[in-house]
N, C-alpha and C. Protein backbone atom coordinates (compact mmCIF):
# COMPACT_ATOMS: atom_id res chain seq x y z
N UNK A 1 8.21 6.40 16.46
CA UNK A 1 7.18 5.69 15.73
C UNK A 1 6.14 5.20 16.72
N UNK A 2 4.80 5.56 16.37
CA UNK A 2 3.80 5.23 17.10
C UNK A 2 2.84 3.70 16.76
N UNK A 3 2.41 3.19 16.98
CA UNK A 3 1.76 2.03 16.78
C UNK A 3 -0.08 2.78 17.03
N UNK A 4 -0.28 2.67 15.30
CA UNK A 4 -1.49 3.18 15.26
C UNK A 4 -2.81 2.01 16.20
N UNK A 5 -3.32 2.81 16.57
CA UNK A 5 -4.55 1.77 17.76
C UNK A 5 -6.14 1.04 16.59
N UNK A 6 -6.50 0.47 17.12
CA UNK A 6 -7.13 -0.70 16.61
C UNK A 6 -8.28 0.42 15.82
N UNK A 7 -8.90 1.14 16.37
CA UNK A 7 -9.93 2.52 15.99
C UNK A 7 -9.30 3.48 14.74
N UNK A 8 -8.53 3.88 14.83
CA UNK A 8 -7.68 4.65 13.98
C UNK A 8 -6.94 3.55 12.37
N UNK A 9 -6.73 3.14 12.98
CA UNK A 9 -6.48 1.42 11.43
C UNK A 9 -8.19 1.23 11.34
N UNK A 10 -9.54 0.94 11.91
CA UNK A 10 -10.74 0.68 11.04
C UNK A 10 -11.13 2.00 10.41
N UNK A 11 -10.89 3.27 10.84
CA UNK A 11 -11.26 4.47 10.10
C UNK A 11 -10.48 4.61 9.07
N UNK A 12 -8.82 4.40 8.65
CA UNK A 12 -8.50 4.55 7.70
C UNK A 12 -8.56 3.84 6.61
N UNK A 13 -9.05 2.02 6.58
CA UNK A 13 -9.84 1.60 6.32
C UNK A 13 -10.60 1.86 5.73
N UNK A 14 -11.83 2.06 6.57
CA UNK A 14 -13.23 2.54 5.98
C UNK A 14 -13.47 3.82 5.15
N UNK A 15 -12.60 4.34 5.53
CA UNK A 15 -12.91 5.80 5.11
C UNK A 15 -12.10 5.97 3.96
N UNK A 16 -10.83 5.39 3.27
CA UNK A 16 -10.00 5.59 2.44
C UNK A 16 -10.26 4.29 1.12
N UNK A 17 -11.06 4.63 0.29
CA UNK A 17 -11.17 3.22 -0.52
C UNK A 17 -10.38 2.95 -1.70
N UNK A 18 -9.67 4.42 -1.94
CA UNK A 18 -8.50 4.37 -3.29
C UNK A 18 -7.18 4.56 -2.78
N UNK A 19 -6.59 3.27 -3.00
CA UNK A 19 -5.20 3.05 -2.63
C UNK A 19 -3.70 3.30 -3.94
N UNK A 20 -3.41 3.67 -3.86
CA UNK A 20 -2.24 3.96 -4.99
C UNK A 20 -0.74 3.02 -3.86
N UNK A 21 -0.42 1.73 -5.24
CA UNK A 21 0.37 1.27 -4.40
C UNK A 21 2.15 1.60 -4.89
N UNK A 22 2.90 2.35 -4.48
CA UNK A 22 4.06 2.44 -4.82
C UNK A 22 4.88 1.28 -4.97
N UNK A 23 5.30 0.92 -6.37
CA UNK A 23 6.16 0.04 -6.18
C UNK A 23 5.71 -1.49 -6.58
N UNK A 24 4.43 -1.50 -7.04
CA UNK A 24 3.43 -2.53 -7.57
C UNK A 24 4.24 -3.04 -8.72
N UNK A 25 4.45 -4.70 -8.31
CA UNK A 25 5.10 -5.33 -9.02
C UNK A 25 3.97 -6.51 -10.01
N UNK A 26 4.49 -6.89 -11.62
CA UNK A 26 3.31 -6.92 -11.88
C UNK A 26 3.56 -8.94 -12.05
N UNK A 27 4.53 -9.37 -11.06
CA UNK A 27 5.08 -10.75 -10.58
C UNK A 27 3.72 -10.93 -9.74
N UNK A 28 3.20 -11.72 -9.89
CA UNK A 28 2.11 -12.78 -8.54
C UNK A 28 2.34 -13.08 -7.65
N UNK A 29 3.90 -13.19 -7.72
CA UNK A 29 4.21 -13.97 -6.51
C UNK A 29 5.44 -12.45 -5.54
N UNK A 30 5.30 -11.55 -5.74
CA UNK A 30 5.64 -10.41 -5.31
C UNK A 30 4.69 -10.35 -3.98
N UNK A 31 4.75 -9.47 -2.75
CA UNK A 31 4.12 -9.67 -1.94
C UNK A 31 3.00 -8.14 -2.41
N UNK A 32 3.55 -7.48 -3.35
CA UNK A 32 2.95 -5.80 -3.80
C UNK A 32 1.67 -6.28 -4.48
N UNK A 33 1.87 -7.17 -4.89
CA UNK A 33 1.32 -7.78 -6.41
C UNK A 33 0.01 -8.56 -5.34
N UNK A 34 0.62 -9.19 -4.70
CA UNK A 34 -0.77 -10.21 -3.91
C UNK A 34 -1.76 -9.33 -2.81
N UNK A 35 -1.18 -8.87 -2.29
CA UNK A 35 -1.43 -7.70 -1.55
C UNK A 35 -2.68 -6.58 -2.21
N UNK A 36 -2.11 -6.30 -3.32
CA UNK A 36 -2.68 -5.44 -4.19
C UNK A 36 -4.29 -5.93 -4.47
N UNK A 37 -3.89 -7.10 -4.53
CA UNK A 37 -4.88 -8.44 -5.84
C UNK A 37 -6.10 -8.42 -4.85
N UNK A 38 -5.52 -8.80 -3.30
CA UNK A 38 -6.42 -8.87 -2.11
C UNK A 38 -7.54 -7.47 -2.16
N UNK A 39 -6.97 -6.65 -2.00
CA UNK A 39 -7.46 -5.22 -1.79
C UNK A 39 -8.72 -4.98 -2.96
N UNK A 40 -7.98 -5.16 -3.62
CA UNK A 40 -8.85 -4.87 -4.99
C UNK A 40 -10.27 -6.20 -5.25
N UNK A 41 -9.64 -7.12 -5.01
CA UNK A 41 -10.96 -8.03 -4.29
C UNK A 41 -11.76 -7.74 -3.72
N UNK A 42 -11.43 -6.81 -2.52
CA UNK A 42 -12.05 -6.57 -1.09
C UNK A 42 -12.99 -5.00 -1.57
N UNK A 43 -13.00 -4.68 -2.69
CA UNK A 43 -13.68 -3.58 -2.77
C UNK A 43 -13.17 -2.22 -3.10
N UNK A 44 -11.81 -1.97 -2.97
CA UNK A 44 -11.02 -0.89 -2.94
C UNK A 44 -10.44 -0.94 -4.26
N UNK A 45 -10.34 0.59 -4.46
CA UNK A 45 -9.74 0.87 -6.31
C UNK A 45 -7.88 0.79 -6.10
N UNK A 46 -7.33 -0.25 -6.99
CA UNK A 46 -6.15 -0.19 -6.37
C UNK A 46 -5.69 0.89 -8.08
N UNK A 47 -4.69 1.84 -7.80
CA UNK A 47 -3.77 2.70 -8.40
C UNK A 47 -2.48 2.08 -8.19
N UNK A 48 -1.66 1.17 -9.81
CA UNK A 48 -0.32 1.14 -9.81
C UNK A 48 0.37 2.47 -9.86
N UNK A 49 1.35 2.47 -9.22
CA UNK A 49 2.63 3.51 -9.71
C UNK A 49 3.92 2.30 -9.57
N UNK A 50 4.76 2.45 -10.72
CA UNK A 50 5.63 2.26 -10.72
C UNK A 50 6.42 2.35 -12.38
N UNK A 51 7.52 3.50 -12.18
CA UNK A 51 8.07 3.20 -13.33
C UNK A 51 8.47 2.29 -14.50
N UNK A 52 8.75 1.52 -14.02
CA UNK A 52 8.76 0.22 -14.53
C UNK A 52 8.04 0.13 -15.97
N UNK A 53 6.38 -0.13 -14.91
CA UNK A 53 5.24 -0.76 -15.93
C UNK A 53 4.58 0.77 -16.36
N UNK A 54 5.15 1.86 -16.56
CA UNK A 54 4.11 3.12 -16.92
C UNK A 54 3.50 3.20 -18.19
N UNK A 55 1.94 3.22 -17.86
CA UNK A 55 1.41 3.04 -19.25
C UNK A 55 0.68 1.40 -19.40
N UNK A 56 0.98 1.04 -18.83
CA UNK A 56 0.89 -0.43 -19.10
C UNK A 56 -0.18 -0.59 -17.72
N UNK A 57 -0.84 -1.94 -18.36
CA UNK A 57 -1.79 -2.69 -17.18
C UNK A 57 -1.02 -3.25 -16.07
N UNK A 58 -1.39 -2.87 -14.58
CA UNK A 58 -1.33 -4.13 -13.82
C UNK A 58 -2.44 -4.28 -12.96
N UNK A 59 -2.73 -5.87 -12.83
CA UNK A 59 -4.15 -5.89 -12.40
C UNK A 59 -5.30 -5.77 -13.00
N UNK A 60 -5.03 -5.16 -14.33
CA UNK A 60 -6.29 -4.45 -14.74
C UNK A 60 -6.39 -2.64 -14.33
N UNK A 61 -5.30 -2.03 -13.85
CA UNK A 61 -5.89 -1.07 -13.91
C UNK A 61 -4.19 -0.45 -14.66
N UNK A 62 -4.58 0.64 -14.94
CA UNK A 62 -3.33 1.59 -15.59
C UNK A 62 -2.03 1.84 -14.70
N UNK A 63 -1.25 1.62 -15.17
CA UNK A 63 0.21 1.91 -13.99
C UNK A 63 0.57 3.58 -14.13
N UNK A 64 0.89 4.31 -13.25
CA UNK A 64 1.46 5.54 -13.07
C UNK A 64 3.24 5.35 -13.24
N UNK A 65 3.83 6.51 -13.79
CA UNK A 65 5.37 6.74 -13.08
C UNK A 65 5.68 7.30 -11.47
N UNK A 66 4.42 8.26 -11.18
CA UNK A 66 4.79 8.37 -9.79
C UNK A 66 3.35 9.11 -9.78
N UNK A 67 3.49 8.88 -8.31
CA UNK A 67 2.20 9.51 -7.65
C UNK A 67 1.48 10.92 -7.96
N UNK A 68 2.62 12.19 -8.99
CA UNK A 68 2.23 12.81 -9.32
C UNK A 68 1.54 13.11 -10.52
N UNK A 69 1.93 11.84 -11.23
CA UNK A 69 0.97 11.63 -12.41
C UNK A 69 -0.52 11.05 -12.35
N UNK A 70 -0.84 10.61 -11.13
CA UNK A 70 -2.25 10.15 -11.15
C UNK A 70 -3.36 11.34 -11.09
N UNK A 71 -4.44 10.76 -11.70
CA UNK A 71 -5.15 11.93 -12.47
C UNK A 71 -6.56 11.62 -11.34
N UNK A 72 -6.32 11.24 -10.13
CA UNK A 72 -7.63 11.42 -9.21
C UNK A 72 -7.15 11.41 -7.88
N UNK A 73 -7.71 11.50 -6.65
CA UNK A 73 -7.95 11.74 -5.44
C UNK A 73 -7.55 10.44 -5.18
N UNK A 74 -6.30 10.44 -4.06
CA UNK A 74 -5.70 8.50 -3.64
C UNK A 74 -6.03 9.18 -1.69
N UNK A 75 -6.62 7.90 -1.47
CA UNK A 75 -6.81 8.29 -0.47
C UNK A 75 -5.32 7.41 0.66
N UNK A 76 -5.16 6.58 0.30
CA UNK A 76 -3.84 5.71 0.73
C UNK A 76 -2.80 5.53 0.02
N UNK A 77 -1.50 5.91 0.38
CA UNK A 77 -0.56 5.95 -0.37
C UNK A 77 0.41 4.88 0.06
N UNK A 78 0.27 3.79 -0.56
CA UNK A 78 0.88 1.91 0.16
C UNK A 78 2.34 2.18 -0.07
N UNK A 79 3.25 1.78 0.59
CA UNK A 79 4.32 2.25 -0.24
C UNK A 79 5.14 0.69 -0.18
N UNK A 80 5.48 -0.07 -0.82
CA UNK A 80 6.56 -1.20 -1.41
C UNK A 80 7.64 -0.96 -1.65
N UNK A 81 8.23 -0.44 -1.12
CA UNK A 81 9.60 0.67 -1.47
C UNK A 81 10.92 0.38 -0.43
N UNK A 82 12.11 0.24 -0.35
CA UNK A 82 13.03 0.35 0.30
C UNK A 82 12.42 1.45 1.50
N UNK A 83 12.95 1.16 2.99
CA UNK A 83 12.87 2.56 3.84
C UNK A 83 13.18 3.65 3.00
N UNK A 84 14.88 3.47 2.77
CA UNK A 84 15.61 4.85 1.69
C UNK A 84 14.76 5.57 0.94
N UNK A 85 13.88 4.73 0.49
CA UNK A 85 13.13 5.66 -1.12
C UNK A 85 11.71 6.30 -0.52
N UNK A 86 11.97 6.35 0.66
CA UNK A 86 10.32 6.01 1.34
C UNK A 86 10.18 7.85 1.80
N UNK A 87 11.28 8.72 1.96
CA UNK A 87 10.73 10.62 2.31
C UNK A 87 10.53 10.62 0.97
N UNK A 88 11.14 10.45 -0.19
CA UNK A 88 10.12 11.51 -1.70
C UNK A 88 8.93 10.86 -2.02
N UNK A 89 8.77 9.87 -1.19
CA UNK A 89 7.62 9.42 -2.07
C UNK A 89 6.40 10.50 -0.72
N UNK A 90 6.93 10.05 0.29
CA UNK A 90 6.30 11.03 1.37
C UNK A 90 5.74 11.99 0.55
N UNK A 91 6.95 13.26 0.34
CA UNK A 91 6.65 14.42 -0.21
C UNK A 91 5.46 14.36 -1.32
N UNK A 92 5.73 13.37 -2.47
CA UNK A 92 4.57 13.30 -3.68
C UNK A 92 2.95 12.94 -2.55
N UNK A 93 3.18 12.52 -2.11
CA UNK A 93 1.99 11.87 -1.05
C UNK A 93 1.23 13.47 -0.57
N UNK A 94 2.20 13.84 0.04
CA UNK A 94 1.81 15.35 0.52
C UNK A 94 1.30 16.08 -0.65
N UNK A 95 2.12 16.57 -1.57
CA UNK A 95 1.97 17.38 -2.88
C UNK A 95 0.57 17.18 -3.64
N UNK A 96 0.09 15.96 -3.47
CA UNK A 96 -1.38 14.77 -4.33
C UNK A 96 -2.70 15.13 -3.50
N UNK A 97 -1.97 15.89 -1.94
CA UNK A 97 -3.22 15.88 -0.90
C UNK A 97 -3.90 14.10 -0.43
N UNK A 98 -3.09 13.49 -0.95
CA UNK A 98 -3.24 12.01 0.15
C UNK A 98 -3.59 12.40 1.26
N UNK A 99 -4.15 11.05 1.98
CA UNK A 99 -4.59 11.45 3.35
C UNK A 99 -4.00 10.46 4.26
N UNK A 100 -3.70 9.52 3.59
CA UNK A 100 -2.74 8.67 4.50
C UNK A 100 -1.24 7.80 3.54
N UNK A 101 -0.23 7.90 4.87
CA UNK A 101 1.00 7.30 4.18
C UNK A 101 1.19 5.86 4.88
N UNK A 102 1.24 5.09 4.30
CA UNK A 102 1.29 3.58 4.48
C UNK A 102 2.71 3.04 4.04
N UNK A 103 3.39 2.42 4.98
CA UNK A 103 4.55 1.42 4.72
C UNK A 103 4.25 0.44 5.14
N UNK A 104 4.70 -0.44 4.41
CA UNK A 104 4.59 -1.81 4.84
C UNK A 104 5.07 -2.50 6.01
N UNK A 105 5.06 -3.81 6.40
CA UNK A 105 6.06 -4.84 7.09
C UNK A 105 7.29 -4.05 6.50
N UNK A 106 8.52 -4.11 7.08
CA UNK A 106 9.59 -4.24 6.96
C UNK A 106 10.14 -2.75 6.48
N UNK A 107 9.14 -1.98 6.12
CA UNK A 107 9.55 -0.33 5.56
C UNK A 107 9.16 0.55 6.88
N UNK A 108 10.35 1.04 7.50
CA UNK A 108 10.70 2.02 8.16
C UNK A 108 11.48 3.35 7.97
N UNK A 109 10.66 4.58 7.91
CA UNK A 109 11.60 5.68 7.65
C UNK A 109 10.95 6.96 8.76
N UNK A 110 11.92 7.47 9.43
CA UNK A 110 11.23 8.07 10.67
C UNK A 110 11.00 9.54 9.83
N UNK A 111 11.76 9.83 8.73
CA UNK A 111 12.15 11.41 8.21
C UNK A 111 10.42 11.11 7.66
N UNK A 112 10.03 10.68 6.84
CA UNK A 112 9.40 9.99 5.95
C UNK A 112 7.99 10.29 6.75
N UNK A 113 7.89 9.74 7.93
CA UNK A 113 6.65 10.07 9.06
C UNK A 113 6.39 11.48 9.57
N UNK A 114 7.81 11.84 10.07
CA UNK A 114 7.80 13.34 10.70
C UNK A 114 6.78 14.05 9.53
N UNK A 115 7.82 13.94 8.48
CA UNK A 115 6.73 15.45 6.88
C UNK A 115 5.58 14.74 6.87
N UNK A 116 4.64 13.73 6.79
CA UNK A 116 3.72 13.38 6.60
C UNK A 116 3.18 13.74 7.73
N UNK A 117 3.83 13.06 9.11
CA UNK A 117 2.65 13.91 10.22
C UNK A 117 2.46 15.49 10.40
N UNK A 118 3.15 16.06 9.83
CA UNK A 118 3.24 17.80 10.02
C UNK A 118 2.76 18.11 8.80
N UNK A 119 2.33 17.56 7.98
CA UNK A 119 1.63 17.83 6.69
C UNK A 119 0.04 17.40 6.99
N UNK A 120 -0.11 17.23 7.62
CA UNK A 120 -1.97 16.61 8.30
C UNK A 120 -1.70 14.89 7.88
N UNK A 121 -1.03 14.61 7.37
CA UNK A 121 -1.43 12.90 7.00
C UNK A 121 -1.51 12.15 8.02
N UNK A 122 -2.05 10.93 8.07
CA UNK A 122 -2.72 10.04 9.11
C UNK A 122 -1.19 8.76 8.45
N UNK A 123 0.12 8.34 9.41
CA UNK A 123 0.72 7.68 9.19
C UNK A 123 0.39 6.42 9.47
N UNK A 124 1.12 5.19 8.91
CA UNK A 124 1.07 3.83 9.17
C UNK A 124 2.43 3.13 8.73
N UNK A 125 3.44 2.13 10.07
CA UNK A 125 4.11 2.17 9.87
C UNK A 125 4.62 0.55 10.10
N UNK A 126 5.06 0.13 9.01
CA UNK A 126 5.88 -1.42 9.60
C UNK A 126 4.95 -2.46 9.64
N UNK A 127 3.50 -2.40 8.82
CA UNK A 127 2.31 -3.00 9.03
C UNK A 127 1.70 -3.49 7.35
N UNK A 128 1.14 -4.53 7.26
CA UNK A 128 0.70 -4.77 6.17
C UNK A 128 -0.53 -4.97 5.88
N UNK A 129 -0.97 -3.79 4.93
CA UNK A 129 -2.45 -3.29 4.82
C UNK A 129 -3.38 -4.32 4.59
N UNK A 130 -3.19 -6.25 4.16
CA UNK A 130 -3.83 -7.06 3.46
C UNK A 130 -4.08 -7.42 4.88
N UNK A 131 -3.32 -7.80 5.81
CA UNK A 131 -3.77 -8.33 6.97
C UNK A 131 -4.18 -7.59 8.13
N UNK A 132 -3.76 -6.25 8.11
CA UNK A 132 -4.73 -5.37 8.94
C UNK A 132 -6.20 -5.23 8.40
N UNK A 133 -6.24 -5.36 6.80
CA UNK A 133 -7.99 -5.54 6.89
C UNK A 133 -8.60 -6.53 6.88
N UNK A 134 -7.50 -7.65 7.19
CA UNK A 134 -8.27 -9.29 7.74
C UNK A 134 -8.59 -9.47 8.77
N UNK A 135 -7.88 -8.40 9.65
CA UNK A 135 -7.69 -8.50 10.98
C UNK A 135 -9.17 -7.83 11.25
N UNK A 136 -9.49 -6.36 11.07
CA UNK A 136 -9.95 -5.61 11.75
C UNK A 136 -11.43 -6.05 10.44
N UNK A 137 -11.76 -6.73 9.70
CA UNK A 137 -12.92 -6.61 8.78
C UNK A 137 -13.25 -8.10 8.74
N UNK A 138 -12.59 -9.22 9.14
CA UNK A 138 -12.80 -10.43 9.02
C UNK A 138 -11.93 -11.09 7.93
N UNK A 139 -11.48 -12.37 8.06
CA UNK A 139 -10.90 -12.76 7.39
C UNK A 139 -9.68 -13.54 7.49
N UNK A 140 -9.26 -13.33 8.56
CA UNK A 140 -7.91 -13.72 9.35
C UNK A 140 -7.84 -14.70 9.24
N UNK A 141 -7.30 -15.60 8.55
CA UNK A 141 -7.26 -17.07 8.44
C UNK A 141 -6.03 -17.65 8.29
N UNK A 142 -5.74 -18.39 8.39
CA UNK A 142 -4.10 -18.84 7.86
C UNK A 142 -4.26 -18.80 6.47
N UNK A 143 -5.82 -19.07 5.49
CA UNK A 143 -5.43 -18.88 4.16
C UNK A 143 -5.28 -17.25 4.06
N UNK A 144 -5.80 -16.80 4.74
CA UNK A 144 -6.00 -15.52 4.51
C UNK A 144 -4.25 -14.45 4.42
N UNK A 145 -3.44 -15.62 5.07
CA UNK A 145 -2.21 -14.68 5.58
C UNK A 145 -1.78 -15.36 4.12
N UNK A 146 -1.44 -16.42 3.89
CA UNK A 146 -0.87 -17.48 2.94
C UNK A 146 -1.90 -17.37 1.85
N UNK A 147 -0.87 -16.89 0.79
CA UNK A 147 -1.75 -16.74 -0.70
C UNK A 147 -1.56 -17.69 -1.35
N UNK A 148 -0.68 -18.83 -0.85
CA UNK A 148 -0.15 -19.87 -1.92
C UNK A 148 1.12 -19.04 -3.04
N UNK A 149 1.10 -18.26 -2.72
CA UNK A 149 1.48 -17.79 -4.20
C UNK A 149 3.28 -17.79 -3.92
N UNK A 150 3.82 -17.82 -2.85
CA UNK A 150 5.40 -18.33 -2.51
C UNK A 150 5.03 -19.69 -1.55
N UNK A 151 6.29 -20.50 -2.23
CA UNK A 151 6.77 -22.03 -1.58
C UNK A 151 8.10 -22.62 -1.83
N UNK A 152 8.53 -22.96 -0.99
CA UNK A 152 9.48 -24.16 -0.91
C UNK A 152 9.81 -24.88 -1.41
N UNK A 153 8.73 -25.41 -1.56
CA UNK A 153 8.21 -26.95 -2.64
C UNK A 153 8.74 -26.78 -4.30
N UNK A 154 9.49 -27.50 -4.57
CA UNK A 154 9.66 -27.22 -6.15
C UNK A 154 8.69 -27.97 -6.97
N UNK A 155 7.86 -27.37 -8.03
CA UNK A 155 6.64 -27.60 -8.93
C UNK A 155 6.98 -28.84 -9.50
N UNK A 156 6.40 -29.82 -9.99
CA UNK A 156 6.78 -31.01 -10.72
C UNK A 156 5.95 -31.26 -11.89
């Protein structure tokens, strides 16, 4: 696993503005869900997939069953997913002509990288797309990391 460089994270960025997020939960306080909310703020078309909600709104936009049902061009394929579940979704990623495969913080799958890098895709690995574009576009703030949206604190 490579640690993509500061140039290569602002081009995929800039250049990729429709994100399809695997695994988009339609909880607020989900990190898929806030994450998502950010993005889609920031200018970018976010694409649910997740079985779950298929057919149904999240966010405001239409939920998919899987990446092969989306009916346009995803240029980022986010994935919210266990490592485990993380090579088929690869493969649909490949199959869609995606151009980049995105795992999050905490999602690692090396099988998952190999087919995506030998398929032309531009990987990203163990990184979270809301604060790499705080990082590299402005924004970085402690509110910026902290959505409010998980706490400690019990509500009264």
């Amino acid at each position: 696993m490579t640690a993509p460089d500061i140039p290569k994270l602002r081009r995929i960025l800039a250049d990729n503005r429709t994100i399809a997020v695997v695994g988009l939960s339609v909880n607020p306080s989900r990190p898929s869900h806030y994450v998502s909310r950010y993005m889609l703020d920031h200018g970018y078309q976010i694409i649910p997939v997740n079985p779950r909600y298929a057919g149904e709104e999240v966010l405001g936009q239409k939920c998919y069953a899987s990446l092969r049902e989306v009916p346009e061009p995803v240029g980022i394929v986010n994935c919210f997913r266990k490592s485990a579940d993380i090579a088929p979704i690869a493969q649909e990623a490949i199959a869609i002509g995606a151009k980049v495969l995105w795992m999050q913080i905490g999602v690692i799958n090396e099988e998952a990288e190999r087919l995506a890098l030998a398929a032309g895709l531009k990987v990203v690995v163990d990184r979270c797309i809301k604060i790499e574009y705080a990082r590299l576009f402005g924004g970085l703030s402690f509110a910026g990391v902290d959505p409010k949206a998980i706490s400690a604190k019990r509500p009264f």
